[in-house]
Protein backbone atom coordinates (compact mmCIF):
# COMPACT_ATOMS: atom_id res chain seq x y z
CA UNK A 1 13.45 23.56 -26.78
CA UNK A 2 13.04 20.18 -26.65
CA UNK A 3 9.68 20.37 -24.33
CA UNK A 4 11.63 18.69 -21.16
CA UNK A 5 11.44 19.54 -17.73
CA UNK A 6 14.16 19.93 -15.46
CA UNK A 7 14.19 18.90 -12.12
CA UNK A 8 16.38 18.41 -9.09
CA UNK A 9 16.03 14.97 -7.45
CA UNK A 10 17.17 14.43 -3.96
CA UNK A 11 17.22 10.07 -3.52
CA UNK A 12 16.76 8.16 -0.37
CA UNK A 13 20.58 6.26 -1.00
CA UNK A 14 21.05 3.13 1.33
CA UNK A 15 22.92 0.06 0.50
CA UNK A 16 21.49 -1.99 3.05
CA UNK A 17 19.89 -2.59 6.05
CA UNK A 18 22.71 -2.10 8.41
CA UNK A 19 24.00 0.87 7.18
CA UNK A 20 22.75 4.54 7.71
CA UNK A 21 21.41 5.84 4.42
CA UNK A 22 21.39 9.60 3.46
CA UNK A 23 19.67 11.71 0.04
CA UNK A 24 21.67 12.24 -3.18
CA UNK A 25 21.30 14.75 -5.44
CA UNK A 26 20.76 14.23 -8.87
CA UNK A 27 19.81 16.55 -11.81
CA UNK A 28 17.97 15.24 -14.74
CA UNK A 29 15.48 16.79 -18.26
CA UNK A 30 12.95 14.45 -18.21
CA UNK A 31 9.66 14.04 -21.21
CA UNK A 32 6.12 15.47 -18.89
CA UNK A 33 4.53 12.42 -20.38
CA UNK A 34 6.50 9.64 -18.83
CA UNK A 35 6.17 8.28 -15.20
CA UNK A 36 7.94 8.73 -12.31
CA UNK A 37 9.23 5.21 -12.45
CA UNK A 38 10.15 5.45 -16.04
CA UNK A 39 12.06 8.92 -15.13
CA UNK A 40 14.15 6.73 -12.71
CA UNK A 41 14.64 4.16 -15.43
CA UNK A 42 16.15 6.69 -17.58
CA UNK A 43 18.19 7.94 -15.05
CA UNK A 44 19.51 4.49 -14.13
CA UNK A 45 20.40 4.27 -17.66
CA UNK A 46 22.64 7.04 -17.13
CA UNK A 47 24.43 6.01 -14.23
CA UNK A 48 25.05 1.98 -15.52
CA UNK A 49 26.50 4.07 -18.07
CA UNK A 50 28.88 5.90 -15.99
CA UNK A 51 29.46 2.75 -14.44
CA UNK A 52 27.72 3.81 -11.23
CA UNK A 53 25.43 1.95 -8.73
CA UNK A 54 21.61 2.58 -10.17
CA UNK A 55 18.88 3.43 -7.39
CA UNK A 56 17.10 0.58 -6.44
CA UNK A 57 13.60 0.96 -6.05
CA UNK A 58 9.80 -1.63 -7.14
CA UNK A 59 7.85 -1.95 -9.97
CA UNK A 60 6.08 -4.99 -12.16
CA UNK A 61 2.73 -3.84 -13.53
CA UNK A 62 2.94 -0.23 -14.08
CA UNK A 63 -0.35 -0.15 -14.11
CA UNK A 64 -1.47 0.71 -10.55
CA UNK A 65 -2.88 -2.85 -9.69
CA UNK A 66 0.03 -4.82 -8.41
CA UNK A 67 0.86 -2.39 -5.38
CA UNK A 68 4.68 -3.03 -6.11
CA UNK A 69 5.49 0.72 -6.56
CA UNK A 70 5.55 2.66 -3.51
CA UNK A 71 7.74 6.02 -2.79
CA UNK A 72 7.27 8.97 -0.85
CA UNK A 73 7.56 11.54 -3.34
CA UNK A 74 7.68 15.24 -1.10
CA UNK A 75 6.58 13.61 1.72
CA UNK A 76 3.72 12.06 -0.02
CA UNK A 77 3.20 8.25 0.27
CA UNK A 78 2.66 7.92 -4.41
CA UNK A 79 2.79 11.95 -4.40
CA UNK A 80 0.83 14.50 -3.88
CA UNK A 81 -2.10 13.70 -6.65
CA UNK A 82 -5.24 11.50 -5.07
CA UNK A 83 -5.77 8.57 -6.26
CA UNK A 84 -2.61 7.49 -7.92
CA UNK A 85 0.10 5.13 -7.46
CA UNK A 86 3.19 5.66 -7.94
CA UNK A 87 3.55 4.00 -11.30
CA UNK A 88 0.66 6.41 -12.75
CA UNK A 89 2.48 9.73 -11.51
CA UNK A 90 3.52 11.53 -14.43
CA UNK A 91 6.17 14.45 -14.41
CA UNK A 92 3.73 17.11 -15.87
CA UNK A 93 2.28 17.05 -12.55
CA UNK A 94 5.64 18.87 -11.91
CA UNK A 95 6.83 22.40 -12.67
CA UNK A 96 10.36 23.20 -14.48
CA UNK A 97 12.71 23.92 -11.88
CA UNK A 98 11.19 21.76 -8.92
CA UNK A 99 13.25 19.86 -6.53
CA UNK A 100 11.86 16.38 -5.62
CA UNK A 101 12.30 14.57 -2.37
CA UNK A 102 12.44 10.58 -3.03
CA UNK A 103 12.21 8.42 0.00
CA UNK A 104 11.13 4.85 0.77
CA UNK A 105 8.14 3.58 2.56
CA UNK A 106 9.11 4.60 6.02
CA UNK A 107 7.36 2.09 9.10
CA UNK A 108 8.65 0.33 12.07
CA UNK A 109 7.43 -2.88 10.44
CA UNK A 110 8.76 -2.39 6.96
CA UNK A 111 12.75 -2.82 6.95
CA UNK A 112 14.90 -1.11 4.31
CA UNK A 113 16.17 -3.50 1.88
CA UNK A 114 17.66 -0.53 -0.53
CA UNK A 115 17.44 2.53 -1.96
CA UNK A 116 13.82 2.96 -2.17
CA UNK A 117 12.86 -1.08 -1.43
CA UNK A 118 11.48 -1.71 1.65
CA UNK A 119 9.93 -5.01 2.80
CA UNK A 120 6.54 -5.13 3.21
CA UNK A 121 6.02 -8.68 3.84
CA UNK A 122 4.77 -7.96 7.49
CA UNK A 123 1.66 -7.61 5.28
CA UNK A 124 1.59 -10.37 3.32
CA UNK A 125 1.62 -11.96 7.04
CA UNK A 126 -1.52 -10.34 8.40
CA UNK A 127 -3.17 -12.09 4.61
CA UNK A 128 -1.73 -15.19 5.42
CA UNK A 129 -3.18 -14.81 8.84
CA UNK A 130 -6.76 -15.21 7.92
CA UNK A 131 -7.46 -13.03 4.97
CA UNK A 132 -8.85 -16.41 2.81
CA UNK A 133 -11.85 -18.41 2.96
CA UNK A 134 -11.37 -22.47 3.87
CA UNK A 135 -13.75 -24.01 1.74
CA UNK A 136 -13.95 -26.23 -1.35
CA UNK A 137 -15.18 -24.57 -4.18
CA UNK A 138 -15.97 -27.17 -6.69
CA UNK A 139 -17.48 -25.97 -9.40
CA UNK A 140 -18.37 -22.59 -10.25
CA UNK A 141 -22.09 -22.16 -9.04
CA UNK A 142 -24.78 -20.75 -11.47
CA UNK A 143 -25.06 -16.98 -11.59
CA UNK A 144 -27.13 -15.65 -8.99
CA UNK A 145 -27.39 -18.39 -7.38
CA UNK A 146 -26.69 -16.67 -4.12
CA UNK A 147 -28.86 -13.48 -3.68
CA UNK A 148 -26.06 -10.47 -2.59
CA UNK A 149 -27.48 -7.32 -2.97
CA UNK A 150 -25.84 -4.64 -4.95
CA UNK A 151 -25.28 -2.56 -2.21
CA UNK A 152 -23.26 -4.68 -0.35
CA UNK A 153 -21.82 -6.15 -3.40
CA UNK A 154 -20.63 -2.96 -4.20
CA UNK A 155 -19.15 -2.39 -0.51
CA UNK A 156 -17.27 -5.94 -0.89
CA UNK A 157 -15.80 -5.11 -4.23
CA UNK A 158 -14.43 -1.67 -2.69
CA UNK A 159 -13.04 -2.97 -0.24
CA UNK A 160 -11.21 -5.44 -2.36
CA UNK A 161 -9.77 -2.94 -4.66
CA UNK A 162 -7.06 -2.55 -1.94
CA UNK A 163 -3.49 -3.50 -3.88
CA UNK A 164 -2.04 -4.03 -0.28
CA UNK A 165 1.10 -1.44 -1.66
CA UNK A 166 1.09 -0.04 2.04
CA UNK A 167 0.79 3.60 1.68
CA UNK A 168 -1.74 3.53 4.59
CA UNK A 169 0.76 2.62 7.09
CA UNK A 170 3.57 5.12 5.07
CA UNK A 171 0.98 8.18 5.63
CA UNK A 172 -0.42 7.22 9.50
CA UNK A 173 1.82 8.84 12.05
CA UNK A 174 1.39 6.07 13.80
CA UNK A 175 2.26 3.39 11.23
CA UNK A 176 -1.05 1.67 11.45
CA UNK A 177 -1.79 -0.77 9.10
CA UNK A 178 -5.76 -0.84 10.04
CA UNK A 179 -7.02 0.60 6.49
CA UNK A 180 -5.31 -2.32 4.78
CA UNK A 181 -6.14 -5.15 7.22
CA UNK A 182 -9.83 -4.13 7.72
CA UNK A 183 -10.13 -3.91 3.58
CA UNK A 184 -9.01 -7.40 3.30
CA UNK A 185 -11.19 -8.56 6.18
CA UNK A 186 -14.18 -6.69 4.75
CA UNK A 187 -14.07 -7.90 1.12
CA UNK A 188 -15.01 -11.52 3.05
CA UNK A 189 -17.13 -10.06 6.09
CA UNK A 190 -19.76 -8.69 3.88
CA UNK A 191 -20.24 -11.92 1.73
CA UNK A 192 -22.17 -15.14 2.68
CA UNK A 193 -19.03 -17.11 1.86
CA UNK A 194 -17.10 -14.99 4.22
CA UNK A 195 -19.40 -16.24 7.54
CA UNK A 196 -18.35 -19.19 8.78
CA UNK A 197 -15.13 -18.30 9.42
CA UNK A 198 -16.08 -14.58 10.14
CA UNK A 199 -15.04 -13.54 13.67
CA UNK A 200 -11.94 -16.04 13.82
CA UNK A 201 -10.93 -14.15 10.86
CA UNK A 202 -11.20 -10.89 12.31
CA UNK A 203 -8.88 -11.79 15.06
CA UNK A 204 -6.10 -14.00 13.76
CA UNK A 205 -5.57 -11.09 11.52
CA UNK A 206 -5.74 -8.16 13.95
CA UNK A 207 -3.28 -10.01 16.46
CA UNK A 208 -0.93 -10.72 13.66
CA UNK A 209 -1.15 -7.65 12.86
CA UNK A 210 -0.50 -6.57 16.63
CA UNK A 211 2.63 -9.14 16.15
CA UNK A 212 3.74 -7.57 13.05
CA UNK A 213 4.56 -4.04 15.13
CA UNK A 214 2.21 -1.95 13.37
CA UNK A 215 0.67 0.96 15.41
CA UNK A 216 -2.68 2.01 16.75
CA UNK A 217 -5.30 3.98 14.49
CA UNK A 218 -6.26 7.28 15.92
CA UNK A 219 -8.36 8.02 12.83
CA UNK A 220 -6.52 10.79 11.81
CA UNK A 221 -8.13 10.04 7.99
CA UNK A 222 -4.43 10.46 6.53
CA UNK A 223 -4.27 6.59 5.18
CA UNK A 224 -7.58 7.32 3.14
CA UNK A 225 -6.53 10.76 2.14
CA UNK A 226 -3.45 8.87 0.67
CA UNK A 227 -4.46 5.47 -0.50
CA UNK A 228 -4.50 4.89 -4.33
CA UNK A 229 -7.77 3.58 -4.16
CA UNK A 230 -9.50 5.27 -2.30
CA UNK A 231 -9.99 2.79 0.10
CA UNK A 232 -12.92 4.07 3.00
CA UNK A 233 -12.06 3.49 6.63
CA UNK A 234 -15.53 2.82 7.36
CA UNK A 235 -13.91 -1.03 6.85
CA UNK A 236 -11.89 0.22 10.09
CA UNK A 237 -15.34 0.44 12.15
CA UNK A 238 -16.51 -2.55 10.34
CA UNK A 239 -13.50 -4.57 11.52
CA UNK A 240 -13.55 -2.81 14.74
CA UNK A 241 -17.60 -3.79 15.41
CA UNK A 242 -16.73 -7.41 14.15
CA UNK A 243 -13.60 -7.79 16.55
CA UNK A 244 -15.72 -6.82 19.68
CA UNK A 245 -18.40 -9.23 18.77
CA UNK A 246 -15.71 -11.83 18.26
CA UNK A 247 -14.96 -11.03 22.20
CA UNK A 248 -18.44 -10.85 22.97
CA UNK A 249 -19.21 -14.25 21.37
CA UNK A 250 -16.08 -16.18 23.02
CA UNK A 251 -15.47 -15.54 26.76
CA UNK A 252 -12.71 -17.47 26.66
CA UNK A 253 -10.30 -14.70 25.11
CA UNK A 254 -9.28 -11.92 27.30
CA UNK A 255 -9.37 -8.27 26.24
């Protein structure tokens, strides 16, 4: 015994964009200790060496910061386990014997490049959108040199753990991207450095994201449940209070 698992892998196969795709099967004895990712780099190995097409999928840290991994692994935006991305996902989580269901990011917004590569650009959109601050920064200031409390500091720095990998919208039935936009407009709404462009923020990003295609929230908790971080929607009612006030505050926009 060589302390291997076996599995069965059924993989999301699609060339490109303008093609239907459809799930291969594919058997493989894979080490508990290694990832999910480095399972498929393994078994990419194998099929270069059969002179096969390998499965195209994401990665660059491996360390769950970058947010560039993202599958649905049994119908589980990063698997089953909280808390994880998909880079951290190690096959003991598995049993001998299991069959595995790998499938891409699925959204109206994201389009299917390959395989298991979507893009998720749309996203990097909403950031672009307002999720920045427009002022000079000069030189570092002097530590505590603007009184935040630790409280809110600690809200702000939550908020900004986001990795923007887009599991949120991959779990919401309704492919909202709300969890991830609200993060990013809550890691600057709760700072002083964050206010003077506050409520324009809140709604150049929330129409873009409108613009984007992304769906509604109807708080169904399932992009928390499944977000590698852990990310709270309470930034959802943040962003939500700060939008209305944005209204409130300017009569010239319409509802």
């Amino acid at each position: 015994m060589n302390g291997n698992i076996n599995l069965t892998l059924n993989i999301w196969r699609q060339e490109n964009p303008s093609v239907e795709g459809n799930f291969e099967e594919f058997k493989v004895s894979v080490s508990p200790d290694a990832s999910i990712l480095e399972m498929l780099d393994e078994l990419n190995n194998e099929l270069e060496a059969q002179g096969k097409r390998p499965i195209a999928f994401e990665s660059d840290c491996r360390e769950g910061i970058c947010g560039t991994c993202g599958i649905v692994v049994n119908g589980h935006p990063h698997g089953a386990v909280p808390k994880t991305a998909t880079c951290q996902l190690h096959m003991r989580n598995f049993s001998d014997g299991e069959t595995l269901y790998l499938e891409p990011f699925r959204a109206k917004a994201y389009k299917i490049i390959k395989d298991l590569v979507v893009d998720r650009s749309p996203l990097d959109k909403i950031i672009q959108a307002g999720g920045f601050i427009s002022v000079n920064t000069g030189n570092a200031p002097d530590a505590n040199s603007i009184a935040i409390s630790k409280e809110t500091a600690n809200l702000a720095i939550e908020a900004a753990e986001c990795i923007g990998c887009g599991a949120c919208v991959a779990a919401c039935k309704n492919a909202s991207a709300m969890l991830f936009t609200s993060a990013k407009i809550s890691q600057f709404a709760l700072l002083p450095q964050g206010q003077p462009e506050r409520y324009t923020r809140v709604q150049a990003m929330i129409n873009e994201m409108d613009e984007q295609g992304f769906g509604s929230c109807t708080n169904t908790y399932a992009c928390e449940a499944e977000c590698p971080k852990g990310v709270s929607i309470t930034n959802i009612a943040r962003m939500n209070r700060d939008y209305f006030a944005a209204k409130v505050k300017d009569h010239s926009l319409e509802f």
